[in-house]
Protein backbone atom coordinates (compact mmCIF):
# COMPACT_ATOMS: atom_id res chain seq x y z
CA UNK A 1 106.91 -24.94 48.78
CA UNK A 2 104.38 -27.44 49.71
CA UNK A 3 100.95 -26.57 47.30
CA UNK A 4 97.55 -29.06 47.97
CA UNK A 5 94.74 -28.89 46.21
CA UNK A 6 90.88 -28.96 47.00
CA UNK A 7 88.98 -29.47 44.62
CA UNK A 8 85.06 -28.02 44.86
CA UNK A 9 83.24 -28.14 41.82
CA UNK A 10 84.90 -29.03 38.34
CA UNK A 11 84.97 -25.40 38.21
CA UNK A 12 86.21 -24.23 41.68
CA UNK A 13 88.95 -25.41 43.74
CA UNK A 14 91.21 -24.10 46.77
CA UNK A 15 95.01 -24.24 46.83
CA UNK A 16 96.21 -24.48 50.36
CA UNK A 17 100.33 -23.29 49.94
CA UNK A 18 102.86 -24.26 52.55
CA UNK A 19 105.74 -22.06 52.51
CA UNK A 20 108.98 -23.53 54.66
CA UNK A 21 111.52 -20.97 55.61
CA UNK A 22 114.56 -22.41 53.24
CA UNK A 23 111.86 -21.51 50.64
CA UNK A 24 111.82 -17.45 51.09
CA UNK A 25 115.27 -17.04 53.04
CA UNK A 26 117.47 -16.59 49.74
CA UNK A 27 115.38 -14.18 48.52
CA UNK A 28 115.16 -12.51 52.09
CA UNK A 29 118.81 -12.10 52.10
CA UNK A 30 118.86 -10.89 48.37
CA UNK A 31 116.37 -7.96 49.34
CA UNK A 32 117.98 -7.05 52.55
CA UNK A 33 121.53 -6.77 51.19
CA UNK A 34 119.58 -4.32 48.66
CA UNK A 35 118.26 -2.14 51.17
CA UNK A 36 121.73 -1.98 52.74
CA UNK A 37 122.89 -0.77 49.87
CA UNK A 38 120.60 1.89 49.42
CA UNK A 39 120.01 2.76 53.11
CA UNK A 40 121.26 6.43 54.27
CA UNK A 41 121.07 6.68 57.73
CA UNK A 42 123.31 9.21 59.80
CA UNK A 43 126.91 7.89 61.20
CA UNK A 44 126.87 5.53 58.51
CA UNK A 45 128.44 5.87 54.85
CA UNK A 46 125.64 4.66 52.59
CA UNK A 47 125.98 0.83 51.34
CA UNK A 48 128.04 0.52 55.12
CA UNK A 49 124.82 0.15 57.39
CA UNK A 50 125.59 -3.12 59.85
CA UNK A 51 123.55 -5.73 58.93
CA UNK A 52 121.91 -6.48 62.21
CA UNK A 53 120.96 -2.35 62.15
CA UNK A 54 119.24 -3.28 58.42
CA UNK A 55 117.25 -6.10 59.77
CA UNK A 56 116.04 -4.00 62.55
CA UNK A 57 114.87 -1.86 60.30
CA UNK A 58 113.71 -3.29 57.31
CA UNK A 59 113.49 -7.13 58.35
CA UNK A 60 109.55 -7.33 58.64
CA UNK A 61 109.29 -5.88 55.15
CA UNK A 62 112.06 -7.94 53.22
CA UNK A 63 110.37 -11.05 55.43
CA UNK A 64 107.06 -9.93 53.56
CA UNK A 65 108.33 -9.21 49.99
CA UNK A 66 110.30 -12.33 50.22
CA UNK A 67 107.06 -14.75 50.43
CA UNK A 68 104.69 -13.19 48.62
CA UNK A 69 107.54 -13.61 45.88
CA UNK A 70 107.43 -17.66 46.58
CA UNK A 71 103.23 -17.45 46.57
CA UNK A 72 103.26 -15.64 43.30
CA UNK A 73 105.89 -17.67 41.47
CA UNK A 74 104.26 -20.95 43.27
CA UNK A 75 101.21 -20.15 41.95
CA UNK A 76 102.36 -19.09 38.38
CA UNK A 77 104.29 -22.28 38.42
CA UNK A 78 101.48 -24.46 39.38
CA UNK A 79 98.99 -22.92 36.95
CA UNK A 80 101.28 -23.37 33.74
CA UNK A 81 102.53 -27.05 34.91
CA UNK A 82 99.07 -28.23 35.22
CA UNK A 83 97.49 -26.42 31.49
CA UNK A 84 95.17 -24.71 34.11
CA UNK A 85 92.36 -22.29 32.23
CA UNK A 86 92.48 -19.66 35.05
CA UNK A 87 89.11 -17.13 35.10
CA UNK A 88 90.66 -13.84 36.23
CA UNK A 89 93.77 -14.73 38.88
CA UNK A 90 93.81 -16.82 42.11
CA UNK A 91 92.47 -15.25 44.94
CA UNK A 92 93.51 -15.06 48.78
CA UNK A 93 90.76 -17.17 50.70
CA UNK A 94 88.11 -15.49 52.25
CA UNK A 95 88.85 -18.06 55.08
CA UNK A 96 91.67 -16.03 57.00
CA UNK A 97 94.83 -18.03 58.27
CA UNK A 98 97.11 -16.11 61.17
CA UNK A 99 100.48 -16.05 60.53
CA UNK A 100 102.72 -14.79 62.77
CA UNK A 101 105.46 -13.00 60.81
CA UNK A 102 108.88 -14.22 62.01
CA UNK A 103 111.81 -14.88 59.72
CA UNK A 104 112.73 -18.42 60.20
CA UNK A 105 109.09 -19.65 60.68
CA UNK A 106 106.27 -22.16 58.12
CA UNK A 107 103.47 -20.13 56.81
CA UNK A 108 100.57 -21.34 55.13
CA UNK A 109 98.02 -19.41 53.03
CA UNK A 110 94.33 -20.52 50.97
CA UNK A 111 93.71 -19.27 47.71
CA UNK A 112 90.23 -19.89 45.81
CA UNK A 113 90.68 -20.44 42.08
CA UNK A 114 88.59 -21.04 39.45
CA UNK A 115 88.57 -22.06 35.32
CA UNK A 116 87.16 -21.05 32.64
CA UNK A 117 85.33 -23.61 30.74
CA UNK A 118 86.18 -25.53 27.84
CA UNK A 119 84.11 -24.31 24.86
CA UNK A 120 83.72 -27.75 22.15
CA UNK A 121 80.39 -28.04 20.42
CA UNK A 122 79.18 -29.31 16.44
CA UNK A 123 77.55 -27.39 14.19
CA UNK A 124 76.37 -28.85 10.82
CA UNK A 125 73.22 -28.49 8.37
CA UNK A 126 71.16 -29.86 11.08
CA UNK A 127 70.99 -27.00 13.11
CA UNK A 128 68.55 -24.21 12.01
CA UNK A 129 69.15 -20.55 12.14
CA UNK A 130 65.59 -18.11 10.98
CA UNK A 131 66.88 -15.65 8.26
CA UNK A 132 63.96 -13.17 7.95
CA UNK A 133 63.39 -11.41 4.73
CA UNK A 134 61.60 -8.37 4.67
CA UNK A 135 59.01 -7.75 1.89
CA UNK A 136 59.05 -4.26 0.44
CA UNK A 137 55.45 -2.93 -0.04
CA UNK A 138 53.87 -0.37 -1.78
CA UNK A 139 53.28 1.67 1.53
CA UNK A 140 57.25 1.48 2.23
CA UNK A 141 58.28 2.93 -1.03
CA UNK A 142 55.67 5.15 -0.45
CA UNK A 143 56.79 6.46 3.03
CA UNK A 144 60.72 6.19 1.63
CA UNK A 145 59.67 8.64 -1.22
CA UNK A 146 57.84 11.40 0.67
CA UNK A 147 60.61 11.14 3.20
CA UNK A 148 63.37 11.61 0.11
CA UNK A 149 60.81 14.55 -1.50
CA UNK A 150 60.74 16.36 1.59
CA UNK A 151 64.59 15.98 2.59
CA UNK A 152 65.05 17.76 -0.78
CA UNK A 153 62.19 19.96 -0.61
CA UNK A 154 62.06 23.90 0.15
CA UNK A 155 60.11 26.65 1.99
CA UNK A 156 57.81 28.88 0.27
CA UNK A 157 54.90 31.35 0.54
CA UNK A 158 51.99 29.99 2.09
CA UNK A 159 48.71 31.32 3.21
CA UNK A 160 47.09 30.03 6.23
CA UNK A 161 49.77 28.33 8.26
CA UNK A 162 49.54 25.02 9.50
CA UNK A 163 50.85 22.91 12.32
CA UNK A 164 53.96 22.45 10.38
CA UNK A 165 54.66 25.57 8.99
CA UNK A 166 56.99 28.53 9.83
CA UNK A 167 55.45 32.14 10.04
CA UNK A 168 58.19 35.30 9.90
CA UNK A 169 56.89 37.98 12.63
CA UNK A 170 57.82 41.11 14.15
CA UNK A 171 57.13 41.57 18.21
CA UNK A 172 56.27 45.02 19.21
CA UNK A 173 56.34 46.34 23.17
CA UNK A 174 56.22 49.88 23.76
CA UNK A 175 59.48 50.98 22.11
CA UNK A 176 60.91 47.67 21.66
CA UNK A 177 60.32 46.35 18.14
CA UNK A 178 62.00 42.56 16.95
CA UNK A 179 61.48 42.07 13.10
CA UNK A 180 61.71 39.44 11.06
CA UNK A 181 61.67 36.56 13.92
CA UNK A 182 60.66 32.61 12.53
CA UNK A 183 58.87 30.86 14.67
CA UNK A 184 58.31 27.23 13.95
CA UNK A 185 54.18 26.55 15.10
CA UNK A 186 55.41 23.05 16.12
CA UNK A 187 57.67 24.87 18.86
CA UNK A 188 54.84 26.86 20.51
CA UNK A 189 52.91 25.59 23.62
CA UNK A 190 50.63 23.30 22.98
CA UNK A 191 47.62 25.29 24.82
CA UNK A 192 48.86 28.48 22.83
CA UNK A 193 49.19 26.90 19.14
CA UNK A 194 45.50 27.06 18.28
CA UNK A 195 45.85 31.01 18.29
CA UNK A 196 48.72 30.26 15.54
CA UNK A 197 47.29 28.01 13.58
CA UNK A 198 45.12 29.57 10.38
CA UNK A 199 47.10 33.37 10.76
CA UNK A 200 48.04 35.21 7.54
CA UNK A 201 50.21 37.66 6.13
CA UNK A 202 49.32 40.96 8.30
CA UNK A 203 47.47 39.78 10.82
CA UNK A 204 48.23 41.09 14.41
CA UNK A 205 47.83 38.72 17.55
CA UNK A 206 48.78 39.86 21.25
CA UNK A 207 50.85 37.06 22.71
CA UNK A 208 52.19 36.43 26.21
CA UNK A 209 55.40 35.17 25.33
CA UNK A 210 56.14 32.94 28.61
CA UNK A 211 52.98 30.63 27.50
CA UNK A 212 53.52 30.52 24.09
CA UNK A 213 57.63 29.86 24.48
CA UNK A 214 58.11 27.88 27.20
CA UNK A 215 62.03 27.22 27.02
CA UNK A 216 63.83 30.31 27.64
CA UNK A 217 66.67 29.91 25.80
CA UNK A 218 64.45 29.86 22.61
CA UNK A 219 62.80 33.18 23.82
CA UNK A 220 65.67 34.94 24.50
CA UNK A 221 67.05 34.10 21.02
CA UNK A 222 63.39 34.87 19.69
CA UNK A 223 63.06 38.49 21.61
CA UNK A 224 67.41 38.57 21.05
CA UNK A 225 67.41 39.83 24.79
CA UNK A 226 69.77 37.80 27.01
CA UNK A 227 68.56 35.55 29.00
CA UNK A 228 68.95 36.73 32.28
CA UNK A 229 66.70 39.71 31.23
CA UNK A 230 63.67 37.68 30.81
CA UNK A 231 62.60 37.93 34.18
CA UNK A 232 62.11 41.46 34.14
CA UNK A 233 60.25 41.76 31.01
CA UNK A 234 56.46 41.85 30.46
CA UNK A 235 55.60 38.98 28.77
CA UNK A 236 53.07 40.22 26.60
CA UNK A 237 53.70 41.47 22.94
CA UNK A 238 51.91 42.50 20.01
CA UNK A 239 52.94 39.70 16.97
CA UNK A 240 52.13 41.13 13.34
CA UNK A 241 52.82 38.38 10.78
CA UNK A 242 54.67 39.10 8.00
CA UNK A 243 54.76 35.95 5.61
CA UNK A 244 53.80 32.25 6.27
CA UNK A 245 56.76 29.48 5.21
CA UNK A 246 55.23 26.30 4.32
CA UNK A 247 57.45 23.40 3.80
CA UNK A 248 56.94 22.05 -0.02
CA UNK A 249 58.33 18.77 -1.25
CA UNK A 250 60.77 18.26 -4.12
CA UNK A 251 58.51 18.30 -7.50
CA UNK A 252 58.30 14.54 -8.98
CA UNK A 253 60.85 16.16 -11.92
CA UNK A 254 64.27 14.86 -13.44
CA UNK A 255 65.95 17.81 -11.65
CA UNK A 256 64.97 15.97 -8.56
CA UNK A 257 65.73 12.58 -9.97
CA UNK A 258 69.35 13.58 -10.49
CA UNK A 259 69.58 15.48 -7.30
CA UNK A 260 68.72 12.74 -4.93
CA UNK A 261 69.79 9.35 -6.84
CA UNK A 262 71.70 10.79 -10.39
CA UNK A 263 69.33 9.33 -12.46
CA UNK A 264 66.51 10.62 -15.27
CA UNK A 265 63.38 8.91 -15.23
CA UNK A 266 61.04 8.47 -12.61
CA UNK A 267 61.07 4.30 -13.65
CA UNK A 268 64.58 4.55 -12.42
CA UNK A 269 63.72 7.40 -9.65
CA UNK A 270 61.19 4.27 -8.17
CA UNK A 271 63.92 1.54 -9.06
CA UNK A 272 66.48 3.32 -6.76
CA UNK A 273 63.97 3.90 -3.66
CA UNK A 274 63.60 -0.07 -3.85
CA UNK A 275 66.92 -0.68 -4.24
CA UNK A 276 67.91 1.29 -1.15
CA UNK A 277 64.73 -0.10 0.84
CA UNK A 278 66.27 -3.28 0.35
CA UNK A 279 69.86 -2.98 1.19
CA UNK A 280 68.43 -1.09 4.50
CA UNK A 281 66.05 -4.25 4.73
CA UNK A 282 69.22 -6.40 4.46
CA UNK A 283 71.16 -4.51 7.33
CA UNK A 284 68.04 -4.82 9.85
CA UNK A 285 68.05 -8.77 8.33
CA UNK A 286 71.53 -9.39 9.00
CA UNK A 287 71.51 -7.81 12.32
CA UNK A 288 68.63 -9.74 13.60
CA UNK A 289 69.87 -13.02 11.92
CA UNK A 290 73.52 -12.05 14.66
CA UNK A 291 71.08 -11.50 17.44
CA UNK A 292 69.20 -15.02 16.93
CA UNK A 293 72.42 -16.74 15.93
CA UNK A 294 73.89 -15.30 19.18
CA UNK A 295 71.07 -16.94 21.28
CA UNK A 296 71.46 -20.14 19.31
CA UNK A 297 75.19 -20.49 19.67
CA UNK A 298 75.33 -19.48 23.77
CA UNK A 299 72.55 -22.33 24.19
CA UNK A 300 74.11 -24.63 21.86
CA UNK A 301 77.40 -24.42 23.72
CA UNK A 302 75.57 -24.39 27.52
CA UNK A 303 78.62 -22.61 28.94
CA UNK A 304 78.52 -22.69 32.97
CA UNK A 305 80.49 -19.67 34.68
CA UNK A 306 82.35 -20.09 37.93
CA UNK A 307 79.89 -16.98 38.50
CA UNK A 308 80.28 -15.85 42.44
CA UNK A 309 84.28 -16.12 41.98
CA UNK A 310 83.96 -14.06 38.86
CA UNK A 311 81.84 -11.42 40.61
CA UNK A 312 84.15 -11.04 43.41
CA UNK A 313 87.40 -11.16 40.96
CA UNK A 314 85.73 -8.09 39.17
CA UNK A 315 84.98 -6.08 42.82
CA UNK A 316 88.77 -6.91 43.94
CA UNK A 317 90.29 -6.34 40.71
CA UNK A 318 88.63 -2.90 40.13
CA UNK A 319 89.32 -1.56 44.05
CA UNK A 320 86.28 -0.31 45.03
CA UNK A 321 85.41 1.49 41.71
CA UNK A 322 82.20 -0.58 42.18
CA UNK A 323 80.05 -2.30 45.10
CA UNK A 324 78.66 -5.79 44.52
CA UNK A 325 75.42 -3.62 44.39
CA UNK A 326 76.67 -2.10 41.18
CA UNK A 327 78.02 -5.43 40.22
CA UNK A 328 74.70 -7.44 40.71
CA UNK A 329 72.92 -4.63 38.57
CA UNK A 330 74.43 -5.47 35.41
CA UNK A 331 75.14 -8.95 35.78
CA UNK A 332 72.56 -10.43 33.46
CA UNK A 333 74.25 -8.30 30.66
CA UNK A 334 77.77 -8.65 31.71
CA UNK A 335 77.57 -12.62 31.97
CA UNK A 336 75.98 -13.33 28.52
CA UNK A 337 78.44 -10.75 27.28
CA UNK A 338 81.80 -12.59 28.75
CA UNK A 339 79.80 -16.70 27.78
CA UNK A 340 79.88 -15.01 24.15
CA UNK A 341 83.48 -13.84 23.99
CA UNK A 342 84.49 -17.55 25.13
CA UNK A 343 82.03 -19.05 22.56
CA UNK A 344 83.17 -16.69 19.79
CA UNK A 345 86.98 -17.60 20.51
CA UNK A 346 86.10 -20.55 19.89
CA UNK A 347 84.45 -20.78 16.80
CA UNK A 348 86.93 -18.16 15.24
CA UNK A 349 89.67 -20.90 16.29
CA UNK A 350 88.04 -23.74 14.85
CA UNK A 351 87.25 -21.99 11.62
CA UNK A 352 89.81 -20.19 11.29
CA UNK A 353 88.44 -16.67 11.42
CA UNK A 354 91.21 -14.16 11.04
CA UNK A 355 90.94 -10.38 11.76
CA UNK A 356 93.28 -8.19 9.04
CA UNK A 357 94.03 -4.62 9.37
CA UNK A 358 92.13 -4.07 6.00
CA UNK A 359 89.27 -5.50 7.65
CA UNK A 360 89.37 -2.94 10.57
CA UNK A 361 89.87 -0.10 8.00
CA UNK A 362 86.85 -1.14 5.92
CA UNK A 363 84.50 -1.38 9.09
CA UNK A 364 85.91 2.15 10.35
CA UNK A 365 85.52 3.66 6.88
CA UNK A 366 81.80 2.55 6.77
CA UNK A 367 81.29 4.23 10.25
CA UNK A 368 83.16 7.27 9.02
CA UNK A 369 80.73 7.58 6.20
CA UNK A 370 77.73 7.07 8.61
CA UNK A 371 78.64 9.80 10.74
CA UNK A 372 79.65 12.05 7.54
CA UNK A 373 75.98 11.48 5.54
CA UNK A 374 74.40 12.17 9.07
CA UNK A 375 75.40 15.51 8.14
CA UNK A 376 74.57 15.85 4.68
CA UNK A 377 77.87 15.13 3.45
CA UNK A 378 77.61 11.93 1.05
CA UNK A 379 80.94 12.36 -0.81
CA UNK A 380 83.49 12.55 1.19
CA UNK A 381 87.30 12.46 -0.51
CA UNK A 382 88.73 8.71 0.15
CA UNK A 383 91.75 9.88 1.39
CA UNK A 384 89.83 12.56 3.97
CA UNK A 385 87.66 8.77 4.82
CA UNK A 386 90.53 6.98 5.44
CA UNK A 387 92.23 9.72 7.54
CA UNK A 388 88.98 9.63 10.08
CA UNK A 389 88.77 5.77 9.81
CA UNK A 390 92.23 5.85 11.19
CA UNK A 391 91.83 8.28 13.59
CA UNK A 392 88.88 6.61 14.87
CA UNK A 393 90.76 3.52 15.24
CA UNK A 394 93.29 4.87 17.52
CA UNK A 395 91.12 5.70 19.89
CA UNK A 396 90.93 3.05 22.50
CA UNK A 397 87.11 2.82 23.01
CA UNK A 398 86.52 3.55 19.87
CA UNK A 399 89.09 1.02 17.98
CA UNK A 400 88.21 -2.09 21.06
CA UNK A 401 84.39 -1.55 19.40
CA UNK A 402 85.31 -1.42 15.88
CA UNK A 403 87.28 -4.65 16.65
CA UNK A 404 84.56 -6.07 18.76
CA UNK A 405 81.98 -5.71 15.96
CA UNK A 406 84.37 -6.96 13.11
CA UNK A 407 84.75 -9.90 15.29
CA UNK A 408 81.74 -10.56 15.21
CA UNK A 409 80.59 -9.84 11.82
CA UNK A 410 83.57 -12.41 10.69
CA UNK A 411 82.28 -15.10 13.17
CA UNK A 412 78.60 -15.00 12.17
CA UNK A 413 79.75 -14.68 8.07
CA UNK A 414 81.42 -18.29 9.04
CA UNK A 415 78.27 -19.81 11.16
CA UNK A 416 76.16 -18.88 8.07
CA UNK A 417 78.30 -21.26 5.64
CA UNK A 418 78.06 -24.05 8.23
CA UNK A 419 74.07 -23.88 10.05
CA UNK A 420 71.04 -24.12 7.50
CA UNK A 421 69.67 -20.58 7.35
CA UNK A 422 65.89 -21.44 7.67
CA UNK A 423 64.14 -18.15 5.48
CA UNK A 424 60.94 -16.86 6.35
CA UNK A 425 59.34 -13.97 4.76
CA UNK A 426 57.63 -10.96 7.14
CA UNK A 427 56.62 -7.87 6.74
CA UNK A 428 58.45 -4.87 8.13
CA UNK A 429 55.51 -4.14 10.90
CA UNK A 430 55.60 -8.24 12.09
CA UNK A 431 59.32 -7.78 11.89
CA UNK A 432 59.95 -4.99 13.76
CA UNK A 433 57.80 -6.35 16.61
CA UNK A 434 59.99 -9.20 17.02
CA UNK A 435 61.74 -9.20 20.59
């Protein structure tokens, strides 16, 4: 097989690929003594089918197999001889050739290929990364506190209800009678709250329900009626309060110290809130220090993407899943997405950045612990963290992520040692504005 090559761009080139007939006929014969073999057809015992009746029947389709066999090893061939970084896989030109398929006969076919790039760039104490560190005020260990005295806090007796209280009614409708209902003031209609707002113990309001409770699920559960009976109902009640619930924070006390952070003193209560403001401070730090780092390294390196064959590898590889509309919607994010992976390969080659099972444990454990303390539960057993780090692992999605951000946090960790980390100081507000 005869293969030339066109070259386009130093990205894109076409491969035109000659294909005589002493190329494919071996394999033609190979595949057509194989359908013989397997070939039932009445009057005949099976494997006994006359040749000539075989290529009748199944001629145009070994003919087929046959050379697409000699364009795929061709092209295999080709691509490993000549150290070729392929993007994706050849693809058949969009310029058609006719062939006419008959055994004995030249064809000739046009594929488009393209490369990926070679990734090589220097980094050294010249180049300049910002590291931001956030200053803890007064104001933030402030807002962390009330936060942590609340979290910990409890309901109890009020008087006049407020916005953000919780009054315990009964409704009342003829002979229908719901006691002992909460209702949460921020939950009622805003055009209905102001009749809420400032109501004691024993006072008596007439409410139309379908203002004040505007999502029906909530006033089914409220009236404990189902909710296909709402409909039907008269919406208007009598509401005699019963007690106001007003949410009180934890007491400033060494019962709360321990509580929250397992210490005594208030000195070490404060101590702790800036300790934790800081760490937190450090995450958002680190993550924006990836984000800028990211930028730095894709524009350092100045990768350029065989982009229009990539777009139309993705539609043909995925088989109508999407439409180049659906392609050219995400593209910005795809492409910077696919420049980094390249860029990242490289600098985890060239210093040595090695992914360990331990490592992929450790990241899923920290996300296991995450998702436990979302729910309140801040000491989980090891081995009951290691079970869900593992299971969370072999989940596809879930484990290509974990990987993905280990990857990452491994590749940065080695650009820090290398760049000069250029520290500024900023406030949380000026920080958090940052694009």
């Amino acid at each position: 097989m005869k293969i030339e090559q066109n070259r386009i761009d130093d990205l894109n080139f076409e491969l035109t690929l000659t294909v005589a007939a002493e190329d494919y006929a071996d394999s033609r014969k190979k595949r057509l003594a194989e359908f013989r073999k397997k070939a039932e057809i009445k009057g005949f015992r099976k494997g006994m089918v006359p040749m000539s009746l075989v290529e009748k029947m199944y001629g145009q389709n070994a003919l087929v197999d046959a050379v697409n066999d000699v364009i795929s090893e061709g092209l295999n061939n080709y691509i490993h001889e000549n150290n070729l970084r392929v993007l994706g896989e050849p693809l058949p030109s969009e310029e058609h050739i006719q062939n006419e398929w008959e055994a004995g006969k030249e064809f000739t076919f046009k594929f488009d290929l393209a490369l990926n790039p070679e990734v090589s760039f220097e980094l050294s104490k010249e180049d300049e990364v910002t590291y931001y560190t956030i200053t803890v005020t007064e104001a933030a260990k402030k807002e962390m506190r009330d936060n942590l005295l609340r979290q910990y806090g409890s309901l109890e007796n009020g008087e006049a209800a407020k916005e953000e209280d919780f009054i315990i009614v009964d409704f009342e409708q003829g002979d229908m009678k719901v006691e002992g209902t909460y209702v949460a003031l921020r939950n009622v209609a805003e055009a209905a709250r102001k009749s809420f707002v400032g109501v004691k113990s024993g006072d008596v309001l007439d409410v139309n329900v379908n203002e004040a409770f505007e999502n029906e699920t909530d006033r089914a559960s409220m009236l404990k009626v189902g909710k296909e009976e709402l409909a039907a109902m008269d919406p208007m009640f009598k509401m005699t309060v019963q007690a106001v619930k007003t949410f009180v924070n934890a007491p400033m006390v060494e019962e709360t110290f321990e509580k929250i952070f397992g210490v005594k003193t208030e000195a070490e209560f404060e101590a702790k809130i800036e300790e934790r403001i800081r760490a937190e401070y450090a995450q958002e730090a680190d993550f924006r220090f990836s984000k800028d780092a990211k930028t730095f390294l894709l524009e350092k390196a100045n990768v350029t993407v065989a982009e229009k064959f990539l777009k139309r590898w993705i539609y043909v590889i995925n088989d109508g899943k999407f439409t180049m509309e659906d392609i050219e919607k995400d593209w910005d994010l795809f492409i910077v997405d696919y420049k980094w992976q390249m860029v990242r390969n490289f600098l985890m080659e060239k210093y040595g950045v090695k992914v360990e099972e331990a490592d992929l444990l450790a990241s899923a454990k920290g996300f296991a612990a995450y998702q436990f303390a979302m729910y309140g539960m801040n000491n989980v057993p090891e081995e009951q963290l290691e079970a869900f780090a593992k299971n969370i692992l072999s989940q596809e999605e879930q484990g290509r992520r974990i990987l993905d951000q280990v990857e990452n946090e491994k590749t940065f960790a080695a650009v820090r040692e290398v760049v000069t980390l250029k520290k500024k100081k900023i406030s949380v507000e000026k920080f958090r504005e940052l694009k």
